[in-house]
Protein backbone atom coordinates (compact mmCIF):
# COMPACT_ATOMS: atom_id res chain seq x y z
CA UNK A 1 83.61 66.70 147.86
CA UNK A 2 86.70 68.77 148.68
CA UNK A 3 88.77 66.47 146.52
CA UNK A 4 86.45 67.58 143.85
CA UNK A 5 86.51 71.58 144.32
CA UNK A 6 90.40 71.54 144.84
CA UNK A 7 90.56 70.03 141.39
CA UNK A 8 88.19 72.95 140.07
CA UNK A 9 90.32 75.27 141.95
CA UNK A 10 93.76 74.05 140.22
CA UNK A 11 92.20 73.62 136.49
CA UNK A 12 91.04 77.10 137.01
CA UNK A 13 94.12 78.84 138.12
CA UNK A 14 96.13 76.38 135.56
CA UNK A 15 93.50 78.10 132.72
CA UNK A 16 93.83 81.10 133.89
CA UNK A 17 97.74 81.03 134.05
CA UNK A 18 98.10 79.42 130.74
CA UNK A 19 95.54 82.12 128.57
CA UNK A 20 98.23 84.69 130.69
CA UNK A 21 101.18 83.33 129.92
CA UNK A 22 100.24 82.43 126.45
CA UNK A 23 98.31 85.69 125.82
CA UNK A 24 100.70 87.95 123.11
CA UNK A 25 101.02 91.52 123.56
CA UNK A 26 98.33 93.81 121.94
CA UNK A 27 99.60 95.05 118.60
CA UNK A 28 99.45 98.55 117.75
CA UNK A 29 98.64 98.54 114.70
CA UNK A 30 98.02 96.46 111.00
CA UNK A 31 100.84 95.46 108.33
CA UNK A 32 103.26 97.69 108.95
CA UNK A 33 101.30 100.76 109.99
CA UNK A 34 101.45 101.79 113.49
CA UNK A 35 100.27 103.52 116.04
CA UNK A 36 102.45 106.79 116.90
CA UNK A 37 103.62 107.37 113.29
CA UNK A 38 103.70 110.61 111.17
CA UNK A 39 101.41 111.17 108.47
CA UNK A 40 104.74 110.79 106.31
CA UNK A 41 105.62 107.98 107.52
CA UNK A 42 101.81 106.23 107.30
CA UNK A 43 101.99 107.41 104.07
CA UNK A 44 105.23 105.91 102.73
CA UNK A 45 103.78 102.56 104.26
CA UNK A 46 100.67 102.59 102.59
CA UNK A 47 102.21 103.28 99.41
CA UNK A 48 103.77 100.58 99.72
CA UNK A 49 101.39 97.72 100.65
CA UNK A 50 98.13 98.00 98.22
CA UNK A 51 96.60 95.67 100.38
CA UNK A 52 94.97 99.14 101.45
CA UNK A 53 94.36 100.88 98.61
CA UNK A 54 96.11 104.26 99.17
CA UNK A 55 96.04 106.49 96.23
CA UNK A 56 98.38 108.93 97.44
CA UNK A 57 97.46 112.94 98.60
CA UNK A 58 94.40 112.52 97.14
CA UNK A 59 93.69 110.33 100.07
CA UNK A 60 94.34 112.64 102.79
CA UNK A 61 92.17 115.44 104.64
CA UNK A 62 92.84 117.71 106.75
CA UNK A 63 90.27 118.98 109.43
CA UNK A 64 89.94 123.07 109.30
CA UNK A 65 90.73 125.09 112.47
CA UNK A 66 92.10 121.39 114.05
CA UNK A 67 95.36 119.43 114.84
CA UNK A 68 93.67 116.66 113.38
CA UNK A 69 94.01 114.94 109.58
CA UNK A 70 92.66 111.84 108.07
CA UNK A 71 93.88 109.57 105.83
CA UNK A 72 91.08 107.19 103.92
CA UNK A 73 91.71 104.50 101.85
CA UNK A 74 89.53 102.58 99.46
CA UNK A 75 90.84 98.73 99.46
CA UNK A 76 87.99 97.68 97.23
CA UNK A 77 88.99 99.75 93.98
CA UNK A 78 92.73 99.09 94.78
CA UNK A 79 94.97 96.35 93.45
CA UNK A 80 95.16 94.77 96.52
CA UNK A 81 93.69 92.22 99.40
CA UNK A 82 90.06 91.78 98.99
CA UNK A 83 89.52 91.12 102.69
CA UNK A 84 89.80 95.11 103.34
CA UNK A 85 87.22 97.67 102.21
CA UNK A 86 87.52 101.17 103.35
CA UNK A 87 90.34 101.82 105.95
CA UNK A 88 90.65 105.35 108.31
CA UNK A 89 94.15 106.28 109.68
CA UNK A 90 93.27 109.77 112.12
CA UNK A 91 95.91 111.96 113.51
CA UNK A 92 96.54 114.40 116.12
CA UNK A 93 99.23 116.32 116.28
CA UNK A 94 100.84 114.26 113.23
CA UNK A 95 100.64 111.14 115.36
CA UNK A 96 98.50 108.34 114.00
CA UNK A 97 96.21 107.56 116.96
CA UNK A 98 93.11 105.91 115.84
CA UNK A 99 93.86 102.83 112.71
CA UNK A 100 89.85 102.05 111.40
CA UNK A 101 90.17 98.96 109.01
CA UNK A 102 86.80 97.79 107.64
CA UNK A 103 86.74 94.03 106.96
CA UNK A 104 85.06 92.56 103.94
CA UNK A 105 81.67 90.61 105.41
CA UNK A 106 81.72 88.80 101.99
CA UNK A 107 85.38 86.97 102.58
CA UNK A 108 85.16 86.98 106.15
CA UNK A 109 83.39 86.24 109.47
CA UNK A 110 82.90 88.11 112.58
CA UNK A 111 83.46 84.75 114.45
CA UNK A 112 86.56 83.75 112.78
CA UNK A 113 88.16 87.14 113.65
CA UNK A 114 87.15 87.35 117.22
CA UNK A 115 88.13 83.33 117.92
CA UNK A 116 91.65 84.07 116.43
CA UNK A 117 91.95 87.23 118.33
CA UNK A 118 91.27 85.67 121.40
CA UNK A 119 93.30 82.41 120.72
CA UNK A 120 96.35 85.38 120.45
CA UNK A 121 95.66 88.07 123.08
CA UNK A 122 93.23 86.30 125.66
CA UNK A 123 89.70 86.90 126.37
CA UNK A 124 88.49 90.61 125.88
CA UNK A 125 88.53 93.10 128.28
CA UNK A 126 85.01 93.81 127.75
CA UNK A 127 82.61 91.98 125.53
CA UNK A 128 78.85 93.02 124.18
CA UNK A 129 76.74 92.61 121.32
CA UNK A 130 78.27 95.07 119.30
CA UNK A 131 82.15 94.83 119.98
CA UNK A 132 84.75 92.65 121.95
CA UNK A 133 87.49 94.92 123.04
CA UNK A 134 90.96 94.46 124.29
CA UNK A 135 93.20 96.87 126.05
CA UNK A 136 96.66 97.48 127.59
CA UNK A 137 98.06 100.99 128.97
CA UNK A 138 99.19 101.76 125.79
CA UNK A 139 96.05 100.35 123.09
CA UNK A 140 92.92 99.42 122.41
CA UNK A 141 91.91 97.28 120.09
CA UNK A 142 88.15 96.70 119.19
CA UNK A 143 86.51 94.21 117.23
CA UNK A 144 83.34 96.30 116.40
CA UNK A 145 80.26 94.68 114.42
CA UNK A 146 79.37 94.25 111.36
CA UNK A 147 83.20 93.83 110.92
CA UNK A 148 85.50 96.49 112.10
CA UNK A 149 89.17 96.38 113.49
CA UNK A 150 90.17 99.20 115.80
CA UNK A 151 93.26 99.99 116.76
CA UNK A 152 93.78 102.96 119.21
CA UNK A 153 96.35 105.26 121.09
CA UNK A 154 95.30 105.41 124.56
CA UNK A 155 97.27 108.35 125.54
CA UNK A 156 96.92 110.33 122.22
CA UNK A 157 92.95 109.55 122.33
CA UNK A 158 92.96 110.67 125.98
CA UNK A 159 94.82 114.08 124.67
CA UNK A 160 92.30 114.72 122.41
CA UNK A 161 88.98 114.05 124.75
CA UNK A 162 91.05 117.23 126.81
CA UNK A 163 91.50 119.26 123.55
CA UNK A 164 89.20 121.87 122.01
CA UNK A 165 89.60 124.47 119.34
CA UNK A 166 85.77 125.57 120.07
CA UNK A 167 85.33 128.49 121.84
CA UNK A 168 82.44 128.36 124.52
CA UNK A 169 79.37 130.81 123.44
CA UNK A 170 77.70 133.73 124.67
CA UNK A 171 74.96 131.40 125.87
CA UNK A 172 77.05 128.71 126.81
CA UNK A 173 79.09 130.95 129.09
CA UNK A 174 75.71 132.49 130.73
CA UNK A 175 74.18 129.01 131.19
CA UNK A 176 77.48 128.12 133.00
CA UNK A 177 77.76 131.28 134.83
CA UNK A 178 73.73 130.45 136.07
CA UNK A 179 74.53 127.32 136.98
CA UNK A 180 77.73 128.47 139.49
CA UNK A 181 75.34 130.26 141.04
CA UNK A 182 73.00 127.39 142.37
């Protein structure tokens, strides 16, 4: 009986030390784009892959009153890959912090994507119905149903959860100031 849970103990740890050792390091980001580039630089890259379907300027938005521009691309009227469909590239501060690549469900699966994820970067750090996610210090990346890759700044995303161009209103303020007094 001991024999028998020593042996469980050992192909554990040896499981557990091979998916570690074997794991890769997260990527941050998809075919040459990466997290932490300029919106220059994101765009010079897109222009040259049409895998995305980047039309140039056209493309790009810029949020009013906000530190924050988007970039969309339509892969599906492009030239390119027909495994891509829309794709979001969002950017604080000129940094690109949050890649949103849209997979098409009609040349790909949700299984084959999350099996070959995990063969490379281990099991998930969380796992639900709706998305498996990975993470390291530095990025998250989410596998997000129907079929969504997410690739994601940790420390630029954290900036902007502490950021706000929205001033607090006269109701707001009161409804605070009421509440201090309890």
């Amino acid at each position: 009986m001991i024999s028998l849970i020593k042996k469980i103990i050992i192909f554990l740890i040896f499981t557990t030390l091979t998916i570690f050792v074997f794991s890769e390091d997260l990527p941050d980001g998809y075919k040459g784009i990466s997290l932490g580039m300029s919106i220059e630089e994101t765009k010079e890259n897109l222009l040259k892959d049409p895998d995305f379907g980047y039309h140039g300027d056209r493309d790009v938005s810029l949020i009013p009153n906000s530190s924050k521009t988007l970039i969309e691309t339509d892969a599906e009227r492009g030239a390119g890959s027909s495994f891509l469909t829309r794709c979001w590239f969002q950017f604080f501060n000129d940094e690109l912090y949050i890649i949103t690549i849209n997979i098409n469900t009609q040349k790909m699966d949700y299984y084959s994507i999350f099996t070959k994820l995990t063969q490379k970067y281990g099991e998930p750090a969380s796992f639900n119905p709706q998305a498996a996610t990975w993470k390291n210090d530095d990025v998250t990346m989410s596998l997000e149903k129907p079929l969504t890759l997410k690739y994601i700044d940790n420390k630029i995303y954290e900036q902007t959860q502490n950021y706000s161009n929205i001033q607090a209103s006269p109701t707001e303020i009161t409804q605070e100031m009421f509440l201090e007094d309890l």
